[in-house]
PDB file of N, CA and C in Angstrom:
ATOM      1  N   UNK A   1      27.407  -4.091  -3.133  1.00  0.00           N
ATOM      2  CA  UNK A   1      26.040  -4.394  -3.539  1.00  0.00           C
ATOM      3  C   UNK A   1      25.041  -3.559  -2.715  1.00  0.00           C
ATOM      4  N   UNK A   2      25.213  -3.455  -1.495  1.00  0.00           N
ATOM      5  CA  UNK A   2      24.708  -2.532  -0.392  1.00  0.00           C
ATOM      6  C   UNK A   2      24.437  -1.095  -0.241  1.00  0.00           C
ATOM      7  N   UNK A   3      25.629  -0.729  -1.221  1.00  0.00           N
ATOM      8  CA  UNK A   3      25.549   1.176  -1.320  1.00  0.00           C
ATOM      9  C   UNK A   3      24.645   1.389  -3.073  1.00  0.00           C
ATOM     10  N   UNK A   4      25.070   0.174  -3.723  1.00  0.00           N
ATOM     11  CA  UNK A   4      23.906   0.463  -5.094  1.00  0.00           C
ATOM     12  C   UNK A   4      22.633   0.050  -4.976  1.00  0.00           C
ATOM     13  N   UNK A   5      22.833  -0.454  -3.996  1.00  0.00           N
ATOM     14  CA  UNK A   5      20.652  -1.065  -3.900  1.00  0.00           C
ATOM     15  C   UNK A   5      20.003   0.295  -3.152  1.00  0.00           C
ATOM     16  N   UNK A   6      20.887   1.368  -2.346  1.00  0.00           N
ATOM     17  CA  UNK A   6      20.748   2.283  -1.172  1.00  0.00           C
ATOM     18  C   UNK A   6      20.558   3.036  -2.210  1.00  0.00           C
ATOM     19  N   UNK A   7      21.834   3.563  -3.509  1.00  0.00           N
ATOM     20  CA  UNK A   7      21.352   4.289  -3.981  1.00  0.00           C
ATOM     21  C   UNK A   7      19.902   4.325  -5.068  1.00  0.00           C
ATOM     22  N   UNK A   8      20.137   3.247  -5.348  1.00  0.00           N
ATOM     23  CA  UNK A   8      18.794   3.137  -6.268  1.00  0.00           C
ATOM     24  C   UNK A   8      17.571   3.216  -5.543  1.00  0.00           C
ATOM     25  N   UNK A   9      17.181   3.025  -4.308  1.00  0.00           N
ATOM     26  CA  UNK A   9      16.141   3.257  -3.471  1.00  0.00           C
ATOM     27  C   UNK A   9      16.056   4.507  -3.323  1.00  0.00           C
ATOM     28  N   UNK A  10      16.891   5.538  -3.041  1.00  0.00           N
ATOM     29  CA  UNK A  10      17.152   6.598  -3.026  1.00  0.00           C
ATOM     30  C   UNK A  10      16.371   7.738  -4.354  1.00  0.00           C
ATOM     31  N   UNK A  11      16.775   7.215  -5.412  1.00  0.00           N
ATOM     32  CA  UNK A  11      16.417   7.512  -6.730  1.00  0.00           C
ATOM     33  C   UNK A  11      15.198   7.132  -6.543  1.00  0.00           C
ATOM     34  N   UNK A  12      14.536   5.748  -6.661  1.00  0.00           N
ATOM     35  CA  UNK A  12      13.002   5.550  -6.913  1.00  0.00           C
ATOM     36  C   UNK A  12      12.278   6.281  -6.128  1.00  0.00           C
ATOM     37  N   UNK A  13      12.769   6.759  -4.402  1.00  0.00           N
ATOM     38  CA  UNK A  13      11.868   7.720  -3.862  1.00  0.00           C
ATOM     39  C   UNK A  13      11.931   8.793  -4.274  1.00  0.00           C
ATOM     40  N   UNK A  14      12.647   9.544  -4.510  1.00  0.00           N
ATOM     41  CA  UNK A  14      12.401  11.047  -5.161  1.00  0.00           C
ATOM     42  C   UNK A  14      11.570  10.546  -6.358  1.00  0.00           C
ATOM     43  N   UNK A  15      12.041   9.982  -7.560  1.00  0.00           N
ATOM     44  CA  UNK A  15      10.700   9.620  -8.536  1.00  0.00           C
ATOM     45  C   UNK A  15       9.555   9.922  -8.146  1.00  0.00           C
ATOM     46  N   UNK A  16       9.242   8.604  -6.998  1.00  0.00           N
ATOM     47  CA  UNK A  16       7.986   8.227  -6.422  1.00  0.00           C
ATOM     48  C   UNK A  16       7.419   9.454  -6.046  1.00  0.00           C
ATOM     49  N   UNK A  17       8.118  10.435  -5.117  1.00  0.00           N
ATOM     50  CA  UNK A  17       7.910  11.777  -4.206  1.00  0.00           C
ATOM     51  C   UNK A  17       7.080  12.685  -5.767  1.00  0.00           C
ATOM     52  N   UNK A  18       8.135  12.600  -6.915  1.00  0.00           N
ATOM     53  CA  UNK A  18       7.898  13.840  -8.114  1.00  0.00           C
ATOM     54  C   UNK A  18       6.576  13.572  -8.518  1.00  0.00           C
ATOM     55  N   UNK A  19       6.124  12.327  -9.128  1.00  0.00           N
ATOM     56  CA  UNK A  19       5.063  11.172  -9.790  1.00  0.00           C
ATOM     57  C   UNK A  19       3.629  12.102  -8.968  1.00  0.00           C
ATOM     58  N   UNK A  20       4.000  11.362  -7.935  1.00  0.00           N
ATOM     59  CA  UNK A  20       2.776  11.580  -7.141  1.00  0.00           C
ATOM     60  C   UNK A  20       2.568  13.273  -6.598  1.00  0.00           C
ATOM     61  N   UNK A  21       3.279  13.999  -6.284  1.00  0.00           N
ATOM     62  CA  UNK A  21       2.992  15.399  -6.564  1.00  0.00           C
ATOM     63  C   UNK A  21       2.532  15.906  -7.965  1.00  0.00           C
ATOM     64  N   UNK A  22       2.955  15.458  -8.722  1.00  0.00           N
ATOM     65  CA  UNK A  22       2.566  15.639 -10.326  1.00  0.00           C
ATOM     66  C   UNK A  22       1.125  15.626 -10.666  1.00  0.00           C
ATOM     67  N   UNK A  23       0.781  14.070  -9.692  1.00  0.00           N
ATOM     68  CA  UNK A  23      -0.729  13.904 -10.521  1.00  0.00           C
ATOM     69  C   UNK A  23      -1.701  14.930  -9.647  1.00  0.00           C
ATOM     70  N   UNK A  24      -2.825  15.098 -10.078  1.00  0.00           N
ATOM     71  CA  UNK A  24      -4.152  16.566  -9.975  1.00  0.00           C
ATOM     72  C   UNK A  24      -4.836  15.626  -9.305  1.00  0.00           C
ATOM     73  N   UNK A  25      -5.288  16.456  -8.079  1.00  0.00           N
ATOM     74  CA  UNK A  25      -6.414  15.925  -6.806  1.00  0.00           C
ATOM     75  C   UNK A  25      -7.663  15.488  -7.807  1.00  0.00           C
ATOM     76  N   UNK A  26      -8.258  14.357  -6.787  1.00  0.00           N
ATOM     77  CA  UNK A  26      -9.806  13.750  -7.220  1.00  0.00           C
ATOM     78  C   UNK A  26     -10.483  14.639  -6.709  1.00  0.00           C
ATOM     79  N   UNK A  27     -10.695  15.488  -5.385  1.00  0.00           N
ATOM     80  CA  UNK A  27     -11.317  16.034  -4.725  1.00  0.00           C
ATOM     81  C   UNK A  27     -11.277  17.447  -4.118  1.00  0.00           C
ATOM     82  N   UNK A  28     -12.235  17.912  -3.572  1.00  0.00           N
ATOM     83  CA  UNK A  28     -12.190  19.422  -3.526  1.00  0.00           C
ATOM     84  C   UNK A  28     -13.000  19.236  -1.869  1.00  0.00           C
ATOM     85  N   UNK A  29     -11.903  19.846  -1.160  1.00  0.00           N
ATOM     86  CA  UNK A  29     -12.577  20.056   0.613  1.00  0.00           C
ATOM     87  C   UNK A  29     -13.055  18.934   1.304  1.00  0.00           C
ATOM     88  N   UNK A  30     -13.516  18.764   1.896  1.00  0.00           N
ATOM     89  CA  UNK A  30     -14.262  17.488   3.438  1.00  0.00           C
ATOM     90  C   UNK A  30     -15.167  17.235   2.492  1.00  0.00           C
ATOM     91  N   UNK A  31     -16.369  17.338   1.889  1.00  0.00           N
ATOM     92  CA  UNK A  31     -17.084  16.318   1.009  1.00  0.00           C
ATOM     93  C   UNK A  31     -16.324  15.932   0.136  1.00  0.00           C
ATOM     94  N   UNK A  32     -15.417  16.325  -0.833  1.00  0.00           N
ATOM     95  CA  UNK A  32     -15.064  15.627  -1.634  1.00  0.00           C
ATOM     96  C   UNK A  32     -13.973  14.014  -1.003  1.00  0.00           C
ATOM     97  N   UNK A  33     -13.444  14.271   0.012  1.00  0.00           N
ATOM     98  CA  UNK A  33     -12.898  13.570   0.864  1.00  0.00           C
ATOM     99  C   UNK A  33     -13.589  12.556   1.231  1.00  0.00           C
ATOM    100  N   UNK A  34     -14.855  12.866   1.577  1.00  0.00           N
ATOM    101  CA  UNK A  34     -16.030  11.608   2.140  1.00  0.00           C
ATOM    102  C   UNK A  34     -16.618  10.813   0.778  1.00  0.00           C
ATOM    103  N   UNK A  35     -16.711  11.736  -0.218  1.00  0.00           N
ATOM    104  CA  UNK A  35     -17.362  10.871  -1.152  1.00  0.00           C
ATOM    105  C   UNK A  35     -16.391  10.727  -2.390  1.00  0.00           C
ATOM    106  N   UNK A  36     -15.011  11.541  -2.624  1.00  0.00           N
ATOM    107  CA  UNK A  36     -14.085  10.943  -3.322  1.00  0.00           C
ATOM    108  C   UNK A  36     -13.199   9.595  -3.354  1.00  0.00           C
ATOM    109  N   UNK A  37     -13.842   9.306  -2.172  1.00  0.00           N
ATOM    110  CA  UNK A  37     -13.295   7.841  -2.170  1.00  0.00           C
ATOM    111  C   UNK A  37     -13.790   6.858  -2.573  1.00  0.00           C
ATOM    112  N   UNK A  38     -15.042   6.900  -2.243  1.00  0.00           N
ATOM    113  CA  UNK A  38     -15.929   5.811  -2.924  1.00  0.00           C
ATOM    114  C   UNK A  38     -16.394   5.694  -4.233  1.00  0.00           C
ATOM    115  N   UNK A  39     -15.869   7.281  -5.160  1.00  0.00           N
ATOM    116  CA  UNK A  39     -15.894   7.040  -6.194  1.00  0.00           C
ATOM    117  C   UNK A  39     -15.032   6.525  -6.899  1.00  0.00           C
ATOM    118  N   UNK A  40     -13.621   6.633  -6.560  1.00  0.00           N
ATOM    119  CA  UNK A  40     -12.216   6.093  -6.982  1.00  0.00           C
ATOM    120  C   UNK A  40     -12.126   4.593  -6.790  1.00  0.00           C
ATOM    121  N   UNK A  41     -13.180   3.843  -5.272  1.00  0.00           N
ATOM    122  CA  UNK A  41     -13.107   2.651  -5.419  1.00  0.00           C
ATOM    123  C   UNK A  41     -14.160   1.987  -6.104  1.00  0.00           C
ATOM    124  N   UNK A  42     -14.756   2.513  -6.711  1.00  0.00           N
ATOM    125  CA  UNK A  42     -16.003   1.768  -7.621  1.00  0.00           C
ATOM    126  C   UNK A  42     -15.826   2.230  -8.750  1.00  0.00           C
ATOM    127  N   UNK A  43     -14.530   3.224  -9.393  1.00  0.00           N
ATOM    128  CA  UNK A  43     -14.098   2.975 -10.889  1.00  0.00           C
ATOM    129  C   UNK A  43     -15.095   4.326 -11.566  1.00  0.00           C
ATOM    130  N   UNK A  44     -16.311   4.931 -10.692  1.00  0.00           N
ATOM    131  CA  UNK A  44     -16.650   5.670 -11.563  1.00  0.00           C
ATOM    132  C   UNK A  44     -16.113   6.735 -12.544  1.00  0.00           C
ATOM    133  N   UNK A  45     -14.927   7.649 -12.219  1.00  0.00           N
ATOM    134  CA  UNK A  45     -13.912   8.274 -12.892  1.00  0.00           C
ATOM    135  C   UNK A  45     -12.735   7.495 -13.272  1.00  0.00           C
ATOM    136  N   UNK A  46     -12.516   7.107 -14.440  1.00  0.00           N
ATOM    137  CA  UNK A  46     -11.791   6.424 -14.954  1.00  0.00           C
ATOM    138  C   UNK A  46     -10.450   7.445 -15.198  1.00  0.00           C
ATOM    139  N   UNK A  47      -9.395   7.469 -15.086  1.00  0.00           N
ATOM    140  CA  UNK A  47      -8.383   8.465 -15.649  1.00  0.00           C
ATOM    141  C   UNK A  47      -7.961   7.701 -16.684  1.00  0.00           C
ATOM    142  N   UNK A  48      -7.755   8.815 -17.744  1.00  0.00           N
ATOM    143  CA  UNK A  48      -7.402   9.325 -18.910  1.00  0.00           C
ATOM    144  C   UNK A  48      -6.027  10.244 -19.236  1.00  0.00           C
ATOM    145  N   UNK A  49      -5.237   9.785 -20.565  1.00  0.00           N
ATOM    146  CA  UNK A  49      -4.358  10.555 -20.816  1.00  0.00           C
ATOM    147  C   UNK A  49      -3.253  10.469 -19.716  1.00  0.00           C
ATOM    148  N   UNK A  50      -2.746  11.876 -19.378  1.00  0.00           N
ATOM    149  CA  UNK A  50      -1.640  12.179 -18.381  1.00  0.00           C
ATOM    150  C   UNK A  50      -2.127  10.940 -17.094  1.00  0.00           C
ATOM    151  N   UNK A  51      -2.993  11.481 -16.439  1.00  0.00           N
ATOM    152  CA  UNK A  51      -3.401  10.872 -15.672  1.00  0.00           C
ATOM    153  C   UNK A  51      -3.040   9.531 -15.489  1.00  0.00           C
ATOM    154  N   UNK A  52      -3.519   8.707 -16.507  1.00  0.00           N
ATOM    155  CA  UNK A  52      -3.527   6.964 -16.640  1.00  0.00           C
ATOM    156  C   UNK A  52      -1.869   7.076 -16.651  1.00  0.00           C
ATOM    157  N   UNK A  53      -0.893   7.478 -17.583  1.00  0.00           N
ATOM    158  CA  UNK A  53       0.647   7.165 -17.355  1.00  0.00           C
ATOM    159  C   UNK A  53       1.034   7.449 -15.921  1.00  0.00           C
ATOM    160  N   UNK A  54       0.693   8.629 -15.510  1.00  0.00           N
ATOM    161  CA  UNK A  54       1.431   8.919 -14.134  1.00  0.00           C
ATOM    162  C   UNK A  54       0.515   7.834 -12.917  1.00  0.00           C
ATOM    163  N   UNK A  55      -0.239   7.263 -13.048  1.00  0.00           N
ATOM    164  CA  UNK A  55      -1.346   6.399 -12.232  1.00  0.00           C
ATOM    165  C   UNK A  55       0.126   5.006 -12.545  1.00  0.00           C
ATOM    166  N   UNK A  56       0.141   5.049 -13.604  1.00  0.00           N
ATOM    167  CA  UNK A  56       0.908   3.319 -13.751  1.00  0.00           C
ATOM    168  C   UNK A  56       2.421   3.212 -13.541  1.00  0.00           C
ATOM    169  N   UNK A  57       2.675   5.039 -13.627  1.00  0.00           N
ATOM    170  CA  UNK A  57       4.154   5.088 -13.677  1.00  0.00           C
ATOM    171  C   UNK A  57       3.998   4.933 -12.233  1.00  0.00           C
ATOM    172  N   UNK A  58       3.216   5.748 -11.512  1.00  0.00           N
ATOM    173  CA  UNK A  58       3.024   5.424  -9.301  1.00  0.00           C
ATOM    174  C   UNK A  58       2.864   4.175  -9.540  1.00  0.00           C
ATOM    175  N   UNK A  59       2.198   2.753 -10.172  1.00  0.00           N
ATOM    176  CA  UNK A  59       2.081   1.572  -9.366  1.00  0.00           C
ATOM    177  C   UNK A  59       3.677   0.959  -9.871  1.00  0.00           C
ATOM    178  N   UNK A  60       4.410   1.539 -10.906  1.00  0.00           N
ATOM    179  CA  UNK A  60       5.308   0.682 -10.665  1.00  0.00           C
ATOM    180  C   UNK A  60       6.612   1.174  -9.893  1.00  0.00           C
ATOM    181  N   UNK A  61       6.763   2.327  -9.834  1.00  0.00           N
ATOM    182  CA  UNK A  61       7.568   2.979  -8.606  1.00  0.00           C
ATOM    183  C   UNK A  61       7.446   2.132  -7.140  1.00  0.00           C
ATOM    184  N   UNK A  62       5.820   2.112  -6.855  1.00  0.00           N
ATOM    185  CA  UNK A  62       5.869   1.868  -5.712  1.00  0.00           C
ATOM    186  C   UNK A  62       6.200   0.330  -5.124  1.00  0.00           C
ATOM    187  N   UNK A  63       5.948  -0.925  -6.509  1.00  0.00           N
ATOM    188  CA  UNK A  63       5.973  -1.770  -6.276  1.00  0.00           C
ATOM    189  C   UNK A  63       7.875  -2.249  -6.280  1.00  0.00           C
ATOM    190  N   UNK A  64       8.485  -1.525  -7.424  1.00  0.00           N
ATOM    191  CA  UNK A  64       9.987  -1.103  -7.201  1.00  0.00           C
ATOM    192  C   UNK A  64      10.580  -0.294  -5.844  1.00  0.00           C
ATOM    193  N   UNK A  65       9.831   0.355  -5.146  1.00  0.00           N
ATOM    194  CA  UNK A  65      10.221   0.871  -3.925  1.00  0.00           C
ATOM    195  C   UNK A  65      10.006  -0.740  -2.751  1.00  0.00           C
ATOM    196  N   UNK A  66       9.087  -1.102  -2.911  1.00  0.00           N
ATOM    197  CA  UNK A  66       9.131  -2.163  -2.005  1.00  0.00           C
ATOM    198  C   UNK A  66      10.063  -3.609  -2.183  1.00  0.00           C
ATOM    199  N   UNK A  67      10.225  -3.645  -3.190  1.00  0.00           N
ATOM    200  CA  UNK A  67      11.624  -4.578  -3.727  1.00  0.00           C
ATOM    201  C   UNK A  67      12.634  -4.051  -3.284  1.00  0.00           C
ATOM    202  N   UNK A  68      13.186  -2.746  -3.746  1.00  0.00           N
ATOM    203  CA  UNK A  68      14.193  -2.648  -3.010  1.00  0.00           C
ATOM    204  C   UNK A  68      14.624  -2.171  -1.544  1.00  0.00           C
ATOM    205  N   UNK A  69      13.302  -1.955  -1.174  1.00  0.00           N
ATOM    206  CA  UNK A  69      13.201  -1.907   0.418  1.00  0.00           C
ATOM    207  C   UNK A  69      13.969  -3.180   0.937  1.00  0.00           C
ATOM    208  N   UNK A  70      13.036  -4.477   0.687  1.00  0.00           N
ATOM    209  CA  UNK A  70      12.992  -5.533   0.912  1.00  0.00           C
ATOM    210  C   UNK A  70      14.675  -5.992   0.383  1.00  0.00           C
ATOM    211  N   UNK A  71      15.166  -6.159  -0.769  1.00  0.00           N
ATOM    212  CA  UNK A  71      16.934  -6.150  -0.814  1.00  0.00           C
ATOM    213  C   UNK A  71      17.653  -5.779   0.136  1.00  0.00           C
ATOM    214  N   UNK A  72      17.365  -4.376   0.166  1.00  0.00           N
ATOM    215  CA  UNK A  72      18.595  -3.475   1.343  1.00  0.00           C
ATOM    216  C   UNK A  72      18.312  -4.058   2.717  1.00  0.00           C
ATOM    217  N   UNK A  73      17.227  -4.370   2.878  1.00  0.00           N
ATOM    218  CA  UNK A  73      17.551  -4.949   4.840  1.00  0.00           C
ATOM    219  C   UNK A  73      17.729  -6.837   4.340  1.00  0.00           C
ATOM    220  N   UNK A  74      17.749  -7.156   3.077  1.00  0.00           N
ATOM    221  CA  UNK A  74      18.473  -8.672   3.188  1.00  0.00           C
ATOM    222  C   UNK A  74      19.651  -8.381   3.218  1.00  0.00           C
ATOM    223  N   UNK A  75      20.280  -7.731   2.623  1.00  0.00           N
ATOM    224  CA  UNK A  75      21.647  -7.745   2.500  1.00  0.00           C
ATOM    225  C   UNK A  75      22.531  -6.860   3.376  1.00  0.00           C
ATOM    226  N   UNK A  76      21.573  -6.419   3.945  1.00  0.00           N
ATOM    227  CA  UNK A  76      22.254  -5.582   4.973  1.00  0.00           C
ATOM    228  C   UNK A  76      22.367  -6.360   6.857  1.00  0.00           C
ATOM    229  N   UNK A  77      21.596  -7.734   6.492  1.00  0.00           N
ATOM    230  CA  UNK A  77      21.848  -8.623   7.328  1.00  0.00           C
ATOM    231  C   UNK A  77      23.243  -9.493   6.904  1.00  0.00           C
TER     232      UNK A  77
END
């Protein structure tokens, strides 16, 4: 049970690693850095298209990376 939960963690991080290299920067240099954030947390650029799949395909990778984080050190007790 121990070496298939390892490998499947294994798998979702490279995913996770591809996903998120995939998706296209919000921002451009040190201002966009200071003020790309506060636009991403107040929703003003909404993503669209590519964007929105690879945005939902990252939240569920990541929330599957932390499940099976969380498996492999139960069972590895």
């Amino acid at each position: 049970m121990h070496a298939l939960l390892v490998t499947l963690l294994v798998i979702v991080s490279i995913a996770l690693i591809i996903v998120v290299l995939l998706q296209s920067g919000k921002s451009a240099g040190l201002s966009g850095a200071i003020s790309g954030g506060a636009e991403q947390l107040f929703g003003k650029q909404k993503a669209r298209g590519m964007d929105l799949i690879l945005q939902r395909i990252t939240i569920v990778l990541s929330v599957l990376f932390f499940v099976l984080t969380l498996l492999v050190t139960y069972f590895k007790l």
